[in-house]
N, C-alpha and C. Protein backbone atom coordinates (compact mmCIF):
# COMPACT_ATOMS: atom_id res chain seq x y z
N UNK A 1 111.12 -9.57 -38.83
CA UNK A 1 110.45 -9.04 -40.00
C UNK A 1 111.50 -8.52 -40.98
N UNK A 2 111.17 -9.14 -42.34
CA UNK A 2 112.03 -8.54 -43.41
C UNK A 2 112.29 -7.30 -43.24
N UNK A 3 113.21 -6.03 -43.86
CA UNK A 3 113.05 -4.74 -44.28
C UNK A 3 112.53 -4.65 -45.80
N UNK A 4 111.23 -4.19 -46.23
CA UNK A 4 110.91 -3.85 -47.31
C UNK A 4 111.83 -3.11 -48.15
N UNK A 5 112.03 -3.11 -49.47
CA UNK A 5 113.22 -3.07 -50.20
C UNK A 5 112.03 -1.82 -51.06
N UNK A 6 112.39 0.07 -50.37
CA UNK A 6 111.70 1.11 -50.98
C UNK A 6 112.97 1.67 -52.34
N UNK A 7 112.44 1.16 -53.36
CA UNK A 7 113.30 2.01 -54.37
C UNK A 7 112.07 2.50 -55.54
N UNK A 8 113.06 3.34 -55.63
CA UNK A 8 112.39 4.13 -57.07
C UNK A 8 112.66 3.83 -58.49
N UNK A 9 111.53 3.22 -58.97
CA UNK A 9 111.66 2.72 -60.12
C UNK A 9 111.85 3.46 -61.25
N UNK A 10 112.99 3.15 -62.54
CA UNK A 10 112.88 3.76 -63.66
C UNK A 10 112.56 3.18 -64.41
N UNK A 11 112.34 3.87 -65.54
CA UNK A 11 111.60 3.43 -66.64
C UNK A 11 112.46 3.64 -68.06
N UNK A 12 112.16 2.25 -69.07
CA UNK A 12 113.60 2.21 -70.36
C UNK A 12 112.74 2.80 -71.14
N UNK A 13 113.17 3.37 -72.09
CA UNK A 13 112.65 4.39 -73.32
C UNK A 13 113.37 3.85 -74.24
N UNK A 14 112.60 3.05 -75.41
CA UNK A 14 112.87 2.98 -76.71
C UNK A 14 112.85 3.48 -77.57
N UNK A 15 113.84 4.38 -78.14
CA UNK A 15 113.49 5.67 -79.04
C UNK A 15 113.57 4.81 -80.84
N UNK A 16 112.41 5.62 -81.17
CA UNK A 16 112.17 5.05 -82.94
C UNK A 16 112.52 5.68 -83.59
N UNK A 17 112.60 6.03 -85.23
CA UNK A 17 112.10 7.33 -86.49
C UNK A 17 112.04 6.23 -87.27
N UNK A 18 111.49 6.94 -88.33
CA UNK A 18 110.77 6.74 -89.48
C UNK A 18 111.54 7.50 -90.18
N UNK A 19 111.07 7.12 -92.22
CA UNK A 19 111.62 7.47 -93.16
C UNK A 19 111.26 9.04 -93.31
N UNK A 20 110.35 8.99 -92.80
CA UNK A 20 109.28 9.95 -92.94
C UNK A 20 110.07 11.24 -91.67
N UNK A 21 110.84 10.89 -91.34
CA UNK A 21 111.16 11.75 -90.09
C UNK A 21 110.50 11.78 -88.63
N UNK A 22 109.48 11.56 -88.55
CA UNK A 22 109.00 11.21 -87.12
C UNK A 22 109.55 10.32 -86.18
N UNK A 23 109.56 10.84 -84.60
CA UNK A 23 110.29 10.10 -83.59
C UNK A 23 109.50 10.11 -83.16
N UNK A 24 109.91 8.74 -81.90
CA UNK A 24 109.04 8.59 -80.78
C UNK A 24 109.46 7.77 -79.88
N UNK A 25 109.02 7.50 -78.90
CA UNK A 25 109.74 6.88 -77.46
C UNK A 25 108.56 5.69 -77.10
N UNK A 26 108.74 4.69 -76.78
CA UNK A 26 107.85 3.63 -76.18
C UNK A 26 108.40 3.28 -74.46
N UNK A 27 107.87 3.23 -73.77
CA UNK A 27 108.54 2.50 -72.66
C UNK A 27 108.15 1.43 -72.16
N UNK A 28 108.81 0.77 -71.29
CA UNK A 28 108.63 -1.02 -70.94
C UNK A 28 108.69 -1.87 -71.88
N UNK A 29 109.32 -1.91 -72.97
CA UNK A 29 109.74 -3.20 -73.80
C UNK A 29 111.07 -3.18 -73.83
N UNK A 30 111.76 -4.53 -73.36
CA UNK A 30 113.06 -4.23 -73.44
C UNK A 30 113.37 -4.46 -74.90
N UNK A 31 114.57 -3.99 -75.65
CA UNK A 31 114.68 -4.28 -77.13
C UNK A 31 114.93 -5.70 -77.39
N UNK A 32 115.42 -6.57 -76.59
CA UNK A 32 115.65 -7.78 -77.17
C UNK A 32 114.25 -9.04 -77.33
N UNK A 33 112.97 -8.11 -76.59
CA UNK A 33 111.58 -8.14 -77.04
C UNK A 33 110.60 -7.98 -78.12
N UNK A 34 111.77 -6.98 -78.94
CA UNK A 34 111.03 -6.05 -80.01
C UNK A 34 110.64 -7.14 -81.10
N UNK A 35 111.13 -7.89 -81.52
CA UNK A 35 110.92 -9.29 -82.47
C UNK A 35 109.33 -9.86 -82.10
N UNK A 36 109.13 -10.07 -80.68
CA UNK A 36 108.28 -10.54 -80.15
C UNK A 36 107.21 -9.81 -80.12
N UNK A 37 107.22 -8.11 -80.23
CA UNK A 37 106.33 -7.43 -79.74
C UNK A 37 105.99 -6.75 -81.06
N UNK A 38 106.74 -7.30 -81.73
CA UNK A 38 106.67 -6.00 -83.23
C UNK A 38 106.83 -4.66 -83.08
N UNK A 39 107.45 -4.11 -84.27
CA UNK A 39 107.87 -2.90 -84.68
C UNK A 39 106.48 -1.98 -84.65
N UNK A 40 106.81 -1.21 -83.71
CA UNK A 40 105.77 0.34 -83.62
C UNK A 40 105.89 0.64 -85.20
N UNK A 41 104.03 1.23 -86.00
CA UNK A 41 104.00 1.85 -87.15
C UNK A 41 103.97 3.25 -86.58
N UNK A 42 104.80 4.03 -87.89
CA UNK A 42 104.16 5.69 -88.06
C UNK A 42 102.74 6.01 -88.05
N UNK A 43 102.53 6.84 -86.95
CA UNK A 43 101.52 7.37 -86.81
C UNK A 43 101.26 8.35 -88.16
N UNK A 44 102.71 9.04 -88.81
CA UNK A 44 102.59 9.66 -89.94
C UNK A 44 102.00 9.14 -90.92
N UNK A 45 102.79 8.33 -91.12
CA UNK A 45 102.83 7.66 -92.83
C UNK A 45 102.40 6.39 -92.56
N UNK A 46 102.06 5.56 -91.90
CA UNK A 46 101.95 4.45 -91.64
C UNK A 46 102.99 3.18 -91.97
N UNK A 47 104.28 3.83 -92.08
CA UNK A 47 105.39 2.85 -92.13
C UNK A 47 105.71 2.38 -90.81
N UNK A 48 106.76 1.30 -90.98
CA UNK A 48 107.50 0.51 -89.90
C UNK A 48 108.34 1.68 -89.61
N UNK A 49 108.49 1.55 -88.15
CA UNK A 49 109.61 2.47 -87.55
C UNK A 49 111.05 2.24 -87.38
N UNK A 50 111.98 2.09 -87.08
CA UNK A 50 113.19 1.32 -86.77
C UNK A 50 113.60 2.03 -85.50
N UNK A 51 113.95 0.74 -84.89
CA UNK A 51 114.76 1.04 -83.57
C UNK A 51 116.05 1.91 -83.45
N UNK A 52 116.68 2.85 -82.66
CA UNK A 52 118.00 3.49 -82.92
C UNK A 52 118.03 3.51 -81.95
N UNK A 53 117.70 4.12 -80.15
CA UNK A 53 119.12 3.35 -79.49
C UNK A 53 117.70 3.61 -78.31
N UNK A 54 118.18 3.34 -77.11
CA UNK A 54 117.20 2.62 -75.72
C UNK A 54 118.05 4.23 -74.61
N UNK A 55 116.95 4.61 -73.48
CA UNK A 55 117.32 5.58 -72.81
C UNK A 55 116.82 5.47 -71.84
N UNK A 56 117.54 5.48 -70.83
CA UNK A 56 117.10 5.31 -69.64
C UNK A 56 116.46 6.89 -68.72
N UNK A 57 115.24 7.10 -67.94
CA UNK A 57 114.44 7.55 -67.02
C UNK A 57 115.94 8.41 -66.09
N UNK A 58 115.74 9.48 -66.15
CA UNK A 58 116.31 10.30 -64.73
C UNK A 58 115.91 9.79 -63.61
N UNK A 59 116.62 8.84 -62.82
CA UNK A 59 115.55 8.97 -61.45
C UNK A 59 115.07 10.16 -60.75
N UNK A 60 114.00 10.26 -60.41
CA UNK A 60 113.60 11.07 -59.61
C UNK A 60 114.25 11.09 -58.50
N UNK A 61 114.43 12.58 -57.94
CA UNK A 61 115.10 12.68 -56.54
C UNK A 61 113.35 12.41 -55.90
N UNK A 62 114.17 11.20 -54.47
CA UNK A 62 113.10 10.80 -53.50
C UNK A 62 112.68 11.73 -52.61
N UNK A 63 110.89 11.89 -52.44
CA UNK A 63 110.94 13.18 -51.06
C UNK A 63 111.94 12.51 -49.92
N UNK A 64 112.40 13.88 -49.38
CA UNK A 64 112.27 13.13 -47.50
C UNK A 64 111.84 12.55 -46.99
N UNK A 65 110.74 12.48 -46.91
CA UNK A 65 109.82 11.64 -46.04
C UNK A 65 109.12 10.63 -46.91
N UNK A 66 109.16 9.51 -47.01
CA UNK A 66 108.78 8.35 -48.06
C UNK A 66 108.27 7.13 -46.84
N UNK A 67 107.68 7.09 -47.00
CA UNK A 67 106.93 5.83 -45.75
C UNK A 67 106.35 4.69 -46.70
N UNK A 68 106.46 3.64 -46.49
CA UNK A 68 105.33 2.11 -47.03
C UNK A 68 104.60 2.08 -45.75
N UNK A 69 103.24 2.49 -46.16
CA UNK A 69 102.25 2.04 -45.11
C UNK A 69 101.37 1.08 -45.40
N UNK A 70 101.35 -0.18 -44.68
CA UNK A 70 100.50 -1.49 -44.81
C UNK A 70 99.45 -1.42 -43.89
N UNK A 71 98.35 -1.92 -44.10
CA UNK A 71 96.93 -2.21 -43.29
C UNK A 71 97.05 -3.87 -43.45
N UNK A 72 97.10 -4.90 -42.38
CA UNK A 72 96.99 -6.37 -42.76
C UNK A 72 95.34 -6.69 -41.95
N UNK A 73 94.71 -7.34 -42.35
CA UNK A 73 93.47 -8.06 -41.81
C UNK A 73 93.30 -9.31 -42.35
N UNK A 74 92.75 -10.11 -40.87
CA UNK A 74 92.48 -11.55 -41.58
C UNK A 74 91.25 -11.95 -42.08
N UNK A 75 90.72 -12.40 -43.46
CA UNK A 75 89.24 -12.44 -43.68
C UNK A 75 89.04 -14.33 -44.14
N UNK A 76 87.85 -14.42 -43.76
CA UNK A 76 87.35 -15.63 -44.23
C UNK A 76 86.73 -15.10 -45.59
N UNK A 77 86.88 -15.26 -46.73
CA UNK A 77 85.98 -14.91 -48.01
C UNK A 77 86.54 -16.52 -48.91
N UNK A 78 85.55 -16.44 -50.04
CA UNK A 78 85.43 -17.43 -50.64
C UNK A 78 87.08 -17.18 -51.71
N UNK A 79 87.50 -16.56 -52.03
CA UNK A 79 88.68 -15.33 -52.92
C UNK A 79 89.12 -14.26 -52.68
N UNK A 80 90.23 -14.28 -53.70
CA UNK A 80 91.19 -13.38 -52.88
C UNK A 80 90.31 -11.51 -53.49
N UNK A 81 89.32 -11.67 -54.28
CA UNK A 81 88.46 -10.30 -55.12
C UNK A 81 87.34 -10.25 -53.92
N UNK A 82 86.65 -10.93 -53.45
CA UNK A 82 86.19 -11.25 -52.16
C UNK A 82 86.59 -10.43 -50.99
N UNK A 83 87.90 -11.16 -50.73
CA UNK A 83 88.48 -11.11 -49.65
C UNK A 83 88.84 -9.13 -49.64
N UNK A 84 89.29 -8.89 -50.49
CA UNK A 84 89.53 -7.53 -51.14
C UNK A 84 88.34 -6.47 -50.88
N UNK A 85 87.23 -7.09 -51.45
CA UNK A 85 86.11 -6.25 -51.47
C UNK A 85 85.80 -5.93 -49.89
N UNK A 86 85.84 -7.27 -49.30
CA UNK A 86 85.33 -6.74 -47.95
C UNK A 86 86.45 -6.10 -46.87
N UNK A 87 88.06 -6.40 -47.41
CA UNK A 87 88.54 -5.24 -46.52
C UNK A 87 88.55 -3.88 -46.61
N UNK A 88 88.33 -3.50 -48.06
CA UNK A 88 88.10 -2.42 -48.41
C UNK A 88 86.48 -1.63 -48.08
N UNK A 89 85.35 -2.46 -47.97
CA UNK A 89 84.16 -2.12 -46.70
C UNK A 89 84.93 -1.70 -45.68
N UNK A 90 85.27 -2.56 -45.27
CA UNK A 90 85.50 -2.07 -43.54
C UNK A 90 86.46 -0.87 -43.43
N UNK A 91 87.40 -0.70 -44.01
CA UNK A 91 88.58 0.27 -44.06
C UNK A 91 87.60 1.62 -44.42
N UNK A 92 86.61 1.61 -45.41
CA UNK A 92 86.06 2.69 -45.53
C UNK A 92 84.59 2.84 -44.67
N UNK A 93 84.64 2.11 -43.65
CA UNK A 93 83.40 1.95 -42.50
C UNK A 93 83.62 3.27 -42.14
N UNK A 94 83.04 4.37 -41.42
CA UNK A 94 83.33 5.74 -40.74
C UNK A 94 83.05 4.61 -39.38
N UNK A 95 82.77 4.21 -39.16
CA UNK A 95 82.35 3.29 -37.58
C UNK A 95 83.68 2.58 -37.43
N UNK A 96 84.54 2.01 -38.55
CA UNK A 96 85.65 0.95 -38.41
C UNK A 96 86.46 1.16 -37.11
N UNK A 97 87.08 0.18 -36.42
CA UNK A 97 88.04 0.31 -35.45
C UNK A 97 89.21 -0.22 -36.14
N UNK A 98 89.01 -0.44 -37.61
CA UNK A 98 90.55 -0.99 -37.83
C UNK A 98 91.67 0.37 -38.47
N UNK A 99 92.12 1.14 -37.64
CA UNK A 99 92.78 2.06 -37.62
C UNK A 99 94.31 1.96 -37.58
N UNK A 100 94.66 0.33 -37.01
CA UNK A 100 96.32 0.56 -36.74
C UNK A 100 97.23 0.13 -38.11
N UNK A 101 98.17 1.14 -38.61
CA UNK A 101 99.15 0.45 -39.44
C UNK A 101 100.72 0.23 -39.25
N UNK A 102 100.71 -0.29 -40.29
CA UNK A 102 102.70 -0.76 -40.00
C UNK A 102 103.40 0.08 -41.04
N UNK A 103 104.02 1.24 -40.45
CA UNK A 103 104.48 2.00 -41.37
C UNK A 103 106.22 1.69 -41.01
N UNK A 104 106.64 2.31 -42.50
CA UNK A 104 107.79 1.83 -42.49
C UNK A 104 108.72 3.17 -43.14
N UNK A 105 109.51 3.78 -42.79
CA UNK A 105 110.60 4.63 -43.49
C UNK A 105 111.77 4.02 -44.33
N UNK A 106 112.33 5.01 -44.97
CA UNK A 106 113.44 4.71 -45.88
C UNK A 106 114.20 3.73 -45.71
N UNK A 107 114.69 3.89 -44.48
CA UNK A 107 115.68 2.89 -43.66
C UNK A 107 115.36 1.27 -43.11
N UNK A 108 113.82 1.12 -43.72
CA UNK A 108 113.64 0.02 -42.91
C UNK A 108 113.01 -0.04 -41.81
N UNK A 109 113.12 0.53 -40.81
CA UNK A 109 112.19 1.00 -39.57
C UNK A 109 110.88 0.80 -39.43
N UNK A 110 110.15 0.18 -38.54
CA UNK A 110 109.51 -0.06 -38.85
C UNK A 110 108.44 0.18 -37.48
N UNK A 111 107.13 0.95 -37.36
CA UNK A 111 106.43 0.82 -36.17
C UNK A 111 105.12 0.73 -36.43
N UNK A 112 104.14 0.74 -35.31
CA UNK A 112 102.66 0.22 -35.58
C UNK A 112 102.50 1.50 -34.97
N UNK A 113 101.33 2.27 -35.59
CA UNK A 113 100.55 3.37 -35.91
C UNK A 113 99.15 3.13 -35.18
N UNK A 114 98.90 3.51 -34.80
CA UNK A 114 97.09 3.72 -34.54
C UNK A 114 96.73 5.05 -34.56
N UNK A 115 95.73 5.75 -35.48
CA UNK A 115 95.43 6.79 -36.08
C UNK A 115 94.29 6.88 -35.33
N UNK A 116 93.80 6.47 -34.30
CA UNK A 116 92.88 6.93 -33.92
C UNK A 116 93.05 7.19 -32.60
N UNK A 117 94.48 6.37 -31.98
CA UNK A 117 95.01 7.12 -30.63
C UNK A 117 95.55 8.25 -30.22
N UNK A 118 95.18 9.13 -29.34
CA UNK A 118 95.45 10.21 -28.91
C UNK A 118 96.85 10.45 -28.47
């Protein structure tokens, strides 16, 4: 089994102003998009904004304890919104026996869980 690849995502900040003096930050467009995506208007004045420079997200320091926990089940459904709907029935059954997961820590590690064993 692969090791799931747990990182913490940041996020790019496109900082704007206007003539008008107003700033502002957009995130998830990279700038060499901005052509494509068009220039954010002032919420002030309703002018075009101009781009001045891109800033990157502090990462967050990660808790200690960070787990990926997966539930897998096999379903016959017609789709995959289907298939979805009814694992999500059963997972929220109070009767369900499907209790075991595959949890995984920072490192990769990886073990099977059953939450309903003593």
């Amino acid at each position: 089994m692969s090791k799931p690849n747990i990182v913490e995502e940041r996020r790019v900040l496109l900082a704007f102003k206007c003539s008008c003096g107003d700033v502002d930050t957009y995130a998830g467009i990279h700038p060499k998009r901005l052509a494509e995506c068009g220039t954010p208007v002032c919420e002030k004045c309703d002018q075009d904004m101009v781009y001045t420079h891109t800033e990157v997200e502090p990462q967050k320091a990660m808790p200690p304890f960070r787990y990926l926990v997966t539930w897998k089940i096999d379903l016959d459904e017609r789709g995959p919104k289907g298939a979805a709907r009814e694992a999500l029935r059963i997972q929220r059954d109070p009767g369900s026996v499907a209790t075991v997961f595959e949890v995984t820590d920072r490192k990769g590690n990886t073990v099977m869980v059953d939450v309903e064993e003593k």
